[in-house]
Protein backbone atom coordinates (compact mmCIF):
# COMPACT_ATOMS: atom_id res chain seq x y z
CA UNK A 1 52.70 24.15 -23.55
CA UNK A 2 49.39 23.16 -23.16
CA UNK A 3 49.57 22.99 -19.70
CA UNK A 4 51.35 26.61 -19.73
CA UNK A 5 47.84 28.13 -20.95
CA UNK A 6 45.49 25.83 -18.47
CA UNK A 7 47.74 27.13 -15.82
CA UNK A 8 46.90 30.94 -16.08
CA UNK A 9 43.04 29.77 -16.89
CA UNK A 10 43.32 27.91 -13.44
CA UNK A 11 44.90 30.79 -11.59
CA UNK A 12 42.52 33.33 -13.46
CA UNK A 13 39.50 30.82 -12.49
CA UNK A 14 40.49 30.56 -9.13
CA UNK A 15 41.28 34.34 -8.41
CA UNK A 16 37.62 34.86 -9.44
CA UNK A 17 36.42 32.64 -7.16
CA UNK A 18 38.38 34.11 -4.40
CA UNK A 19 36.71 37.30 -5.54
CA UNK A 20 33.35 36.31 -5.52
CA UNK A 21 33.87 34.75 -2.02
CA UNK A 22 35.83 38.30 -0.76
CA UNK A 23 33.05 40.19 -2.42
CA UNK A 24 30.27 38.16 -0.83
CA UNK A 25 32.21 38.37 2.71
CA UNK A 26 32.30 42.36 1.92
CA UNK A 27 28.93 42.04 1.24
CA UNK A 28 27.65 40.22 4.49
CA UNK A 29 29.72 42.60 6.35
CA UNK A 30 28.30 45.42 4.97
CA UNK A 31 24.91 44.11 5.64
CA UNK A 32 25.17 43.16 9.07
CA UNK A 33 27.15 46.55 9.74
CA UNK A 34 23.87 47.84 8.03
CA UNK A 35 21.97 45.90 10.17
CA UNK A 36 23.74 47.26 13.49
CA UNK A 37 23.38 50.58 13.14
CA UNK A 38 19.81 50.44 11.68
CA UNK A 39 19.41 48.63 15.21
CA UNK A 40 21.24 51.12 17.26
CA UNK A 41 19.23 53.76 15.28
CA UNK A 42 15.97 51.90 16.41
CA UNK A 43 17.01 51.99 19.61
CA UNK A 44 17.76 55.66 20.22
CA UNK A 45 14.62 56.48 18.32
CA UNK A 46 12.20 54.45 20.78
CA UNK A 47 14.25 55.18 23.47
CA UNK A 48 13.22 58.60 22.56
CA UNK A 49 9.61 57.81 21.78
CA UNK A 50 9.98 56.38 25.05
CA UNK A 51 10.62 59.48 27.04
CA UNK A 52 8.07 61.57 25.11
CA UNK A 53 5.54 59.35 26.36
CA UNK A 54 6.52 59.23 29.82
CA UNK A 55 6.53 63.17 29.82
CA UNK A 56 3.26 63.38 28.37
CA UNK A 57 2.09 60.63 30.67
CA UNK A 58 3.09 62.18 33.43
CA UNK A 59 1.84 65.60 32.24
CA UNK A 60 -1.46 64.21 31.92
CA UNK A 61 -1.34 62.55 34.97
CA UNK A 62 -0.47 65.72 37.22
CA UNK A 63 -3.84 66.96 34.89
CA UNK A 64 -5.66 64.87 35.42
CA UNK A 65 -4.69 65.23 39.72
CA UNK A 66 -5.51 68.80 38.99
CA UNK A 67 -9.10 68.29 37.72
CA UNK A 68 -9.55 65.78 40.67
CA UNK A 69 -8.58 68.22 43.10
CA UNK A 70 -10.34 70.94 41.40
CA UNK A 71 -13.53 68.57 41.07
CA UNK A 72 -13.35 68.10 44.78
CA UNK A 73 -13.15 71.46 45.89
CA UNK A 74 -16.12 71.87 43.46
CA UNK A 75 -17.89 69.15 45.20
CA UNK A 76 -16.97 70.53 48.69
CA UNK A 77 -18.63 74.02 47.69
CA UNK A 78 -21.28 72.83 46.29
CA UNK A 79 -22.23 70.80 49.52
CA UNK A 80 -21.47 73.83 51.83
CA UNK A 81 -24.08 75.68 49.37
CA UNK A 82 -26.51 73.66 49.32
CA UNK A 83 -26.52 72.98 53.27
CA UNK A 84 -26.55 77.23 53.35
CA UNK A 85 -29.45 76.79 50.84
CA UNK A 86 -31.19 74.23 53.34
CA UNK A 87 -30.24 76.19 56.74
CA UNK A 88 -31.86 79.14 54.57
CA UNK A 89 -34.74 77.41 53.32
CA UNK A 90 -35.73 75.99 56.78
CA UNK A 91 -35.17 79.62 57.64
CA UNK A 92 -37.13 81.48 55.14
CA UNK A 93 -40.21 78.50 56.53
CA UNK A 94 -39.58 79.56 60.11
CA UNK A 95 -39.99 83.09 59.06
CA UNK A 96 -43.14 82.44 57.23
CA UNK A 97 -44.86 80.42 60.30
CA UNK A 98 -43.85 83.40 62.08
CA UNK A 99 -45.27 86.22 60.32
CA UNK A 100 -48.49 84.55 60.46
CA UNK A 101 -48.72 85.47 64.27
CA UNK A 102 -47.06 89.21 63.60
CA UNK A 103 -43.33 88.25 63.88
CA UNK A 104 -40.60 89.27 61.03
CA UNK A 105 -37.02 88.87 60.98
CA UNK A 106 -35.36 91.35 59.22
CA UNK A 107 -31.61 90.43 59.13
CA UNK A 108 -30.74 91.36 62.78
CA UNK A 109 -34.17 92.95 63.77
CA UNK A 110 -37.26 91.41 65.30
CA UNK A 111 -40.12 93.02 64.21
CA UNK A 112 -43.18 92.18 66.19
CA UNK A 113 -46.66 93.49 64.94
CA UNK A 114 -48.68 93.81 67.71
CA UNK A 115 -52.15 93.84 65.41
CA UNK A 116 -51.33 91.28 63.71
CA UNK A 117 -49.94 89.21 66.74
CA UNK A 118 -53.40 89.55 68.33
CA UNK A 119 -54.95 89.01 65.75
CA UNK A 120 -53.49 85.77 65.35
CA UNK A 121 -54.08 84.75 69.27
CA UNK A 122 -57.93 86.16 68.92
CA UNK A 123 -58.23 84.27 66.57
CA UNK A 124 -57.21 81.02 67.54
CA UNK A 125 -59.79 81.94 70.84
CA UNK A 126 -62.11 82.58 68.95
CA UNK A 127 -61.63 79.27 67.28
CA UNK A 128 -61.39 77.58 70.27
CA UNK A 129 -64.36 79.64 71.81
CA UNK A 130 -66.64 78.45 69.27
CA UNK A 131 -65.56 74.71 69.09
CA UNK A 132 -66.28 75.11 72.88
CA UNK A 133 -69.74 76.77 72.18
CA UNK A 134 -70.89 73.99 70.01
CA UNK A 135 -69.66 71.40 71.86
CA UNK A 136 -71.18 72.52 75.39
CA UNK A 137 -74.69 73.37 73.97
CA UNK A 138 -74.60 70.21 72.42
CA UNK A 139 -74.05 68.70 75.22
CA UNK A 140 -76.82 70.42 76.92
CA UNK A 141 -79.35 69.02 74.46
CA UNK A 142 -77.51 65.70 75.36
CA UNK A 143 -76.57 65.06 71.54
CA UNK A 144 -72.90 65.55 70.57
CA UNK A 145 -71.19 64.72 67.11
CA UNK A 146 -68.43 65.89 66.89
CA UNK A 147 -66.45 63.31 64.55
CA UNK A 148 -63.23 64.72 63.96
CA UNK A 149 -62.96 64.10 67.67
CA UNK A 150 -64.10 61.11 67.90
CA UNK A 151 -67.08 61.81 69.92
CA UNK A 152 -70.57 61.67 69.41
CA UNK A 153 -73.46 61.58 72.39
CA UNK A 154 -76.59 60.89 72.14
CA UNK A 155 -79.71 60.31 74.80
CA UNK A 156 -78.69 56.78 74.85
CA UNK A 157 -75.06 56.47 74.59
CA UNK A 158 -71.60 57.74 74.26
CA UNK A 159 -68.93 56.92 71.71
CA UNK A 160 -65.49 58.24 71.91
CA UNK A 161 -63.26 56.90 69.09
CA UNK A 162 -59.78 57.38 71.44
CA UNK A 163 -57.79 57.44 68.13
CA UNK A 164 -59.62 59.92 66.51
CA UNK A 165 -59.54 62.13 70.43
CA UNK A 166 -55.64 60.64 70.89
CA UNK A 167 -54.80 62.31 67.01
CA UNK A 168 -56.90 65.50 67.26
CA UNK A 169 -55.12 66.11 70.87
CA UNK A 170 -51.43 65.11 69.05
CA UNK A 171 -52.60 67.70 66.51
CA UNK A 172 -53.10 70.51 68.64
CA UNK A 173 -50.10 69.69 70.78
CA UNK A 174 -47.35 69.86 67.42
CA UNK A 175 -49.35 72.90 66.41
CA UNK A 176 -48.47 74.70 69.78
CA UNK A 177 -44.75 73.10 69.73
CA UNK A 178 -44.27 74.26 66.11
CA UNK A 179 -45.42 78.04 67.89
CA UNK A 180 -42.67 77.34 70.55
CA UNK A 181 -40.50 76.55 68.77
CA UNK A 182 -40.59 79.02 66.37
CA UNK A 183 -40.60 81.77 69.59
CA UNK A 184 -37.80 79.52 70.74
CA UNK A 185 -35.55 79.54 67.82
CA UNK A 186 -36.11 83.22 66.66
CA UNK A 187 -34.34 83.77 70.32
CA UNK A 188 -31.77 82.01 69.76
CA UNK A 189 -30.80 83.64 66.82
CA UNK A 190 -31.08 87.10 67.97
CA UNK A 191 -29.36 85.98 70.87
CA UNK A 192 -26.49 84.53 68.53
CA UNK A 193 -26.43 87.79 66.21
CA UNK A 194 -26.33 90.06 69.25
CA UNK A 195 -23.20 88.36 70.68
């Protein structure tokens, strides 16, 4: 009989154990079906994440085209004013060279003063008149200085500093192209305007 009560102690012993093993396979199922769909909720949450950021990257990056294309066009105008600021500038200095012998531009009219514009010429003879003057009636006496030049006479020599003569004569020359080309290029543009 004593065997009769170890018998349901072993079967009750041994049904526990089968228990605690079912439970603990119930238990690692549970966790690794746990696991699974924590997983398969990671994934579809960065696979969202994932496509927000490539919309926004892209987004940015057709902005950021934008502002390049916009900062070109910005850099293109800027350049066309500036040369319009430099054609006008070199303009506006052409004009002023002019209107010291009597000549305005005034949009599409030449306006010559004819005063003024022989004014200018008389004086620039009278100029050279006098620098002639001096020059011949010192060299009448026989004595010349005339350093910017670069000649000076005297009773027993002559120096002539052909630099100093060679710039003074380049000087004069650019001074009569610069009137040239002023006349030259104040033609040009009427002739351009009037076409």
């Amino acid at each position: 009989m004593h065997y009769l009560l170890i018998l349901p102690l072993i079967l009750f012993a041994l049904s526990g154990c089968e228990d605690k093993e079912k439970i603990k396979r119930e238990q690692t199922l549970l966790i690794n079906k746990a696991k699974e769909e924590l997983r398969i909720t990671l994934q579809k949450e960065m696979a969202t994440r994932e496509s927000l950021f490539q919309k926004k990257l892209a987004k940015k990056e057709n902005e950021l085209q934008e502002l390049k294309t916009q900062l070109n066009h910005t850099q293109q105008k800027v350049q066309t004013l500036a040369e319009k600021l430099q054609a006008q500038e070199t303009l506006l200095i052409k004009h002023k060279n002019l209107s010291k012998t009597g000549v305005l531009i005034d949009g599409d009219t030449l306006i010559i003063d004819a005063n003024k514009t022989q004014s200018y010429f008389n004086n620039i003879g009278e100029q050279l008149k006098n620098k002639l003057s001096k020059f011949t009636s010192d060299f009448e006496k026989g004595v010349v200085q005339e350093k910017d030049a670069g000649i000076e006479i005297n009773e027993s020599r002559i120096n002539i500093d052909l630099n100093k003569t060679k710039t003074l004569i380049e000087v004069w020359g650019k001074k009569i192209q610069e009137i040239a080309k002023d006349f030259d290029s104040t033609s040009k543009v009427q002739n351009t305007n009037t076409h």
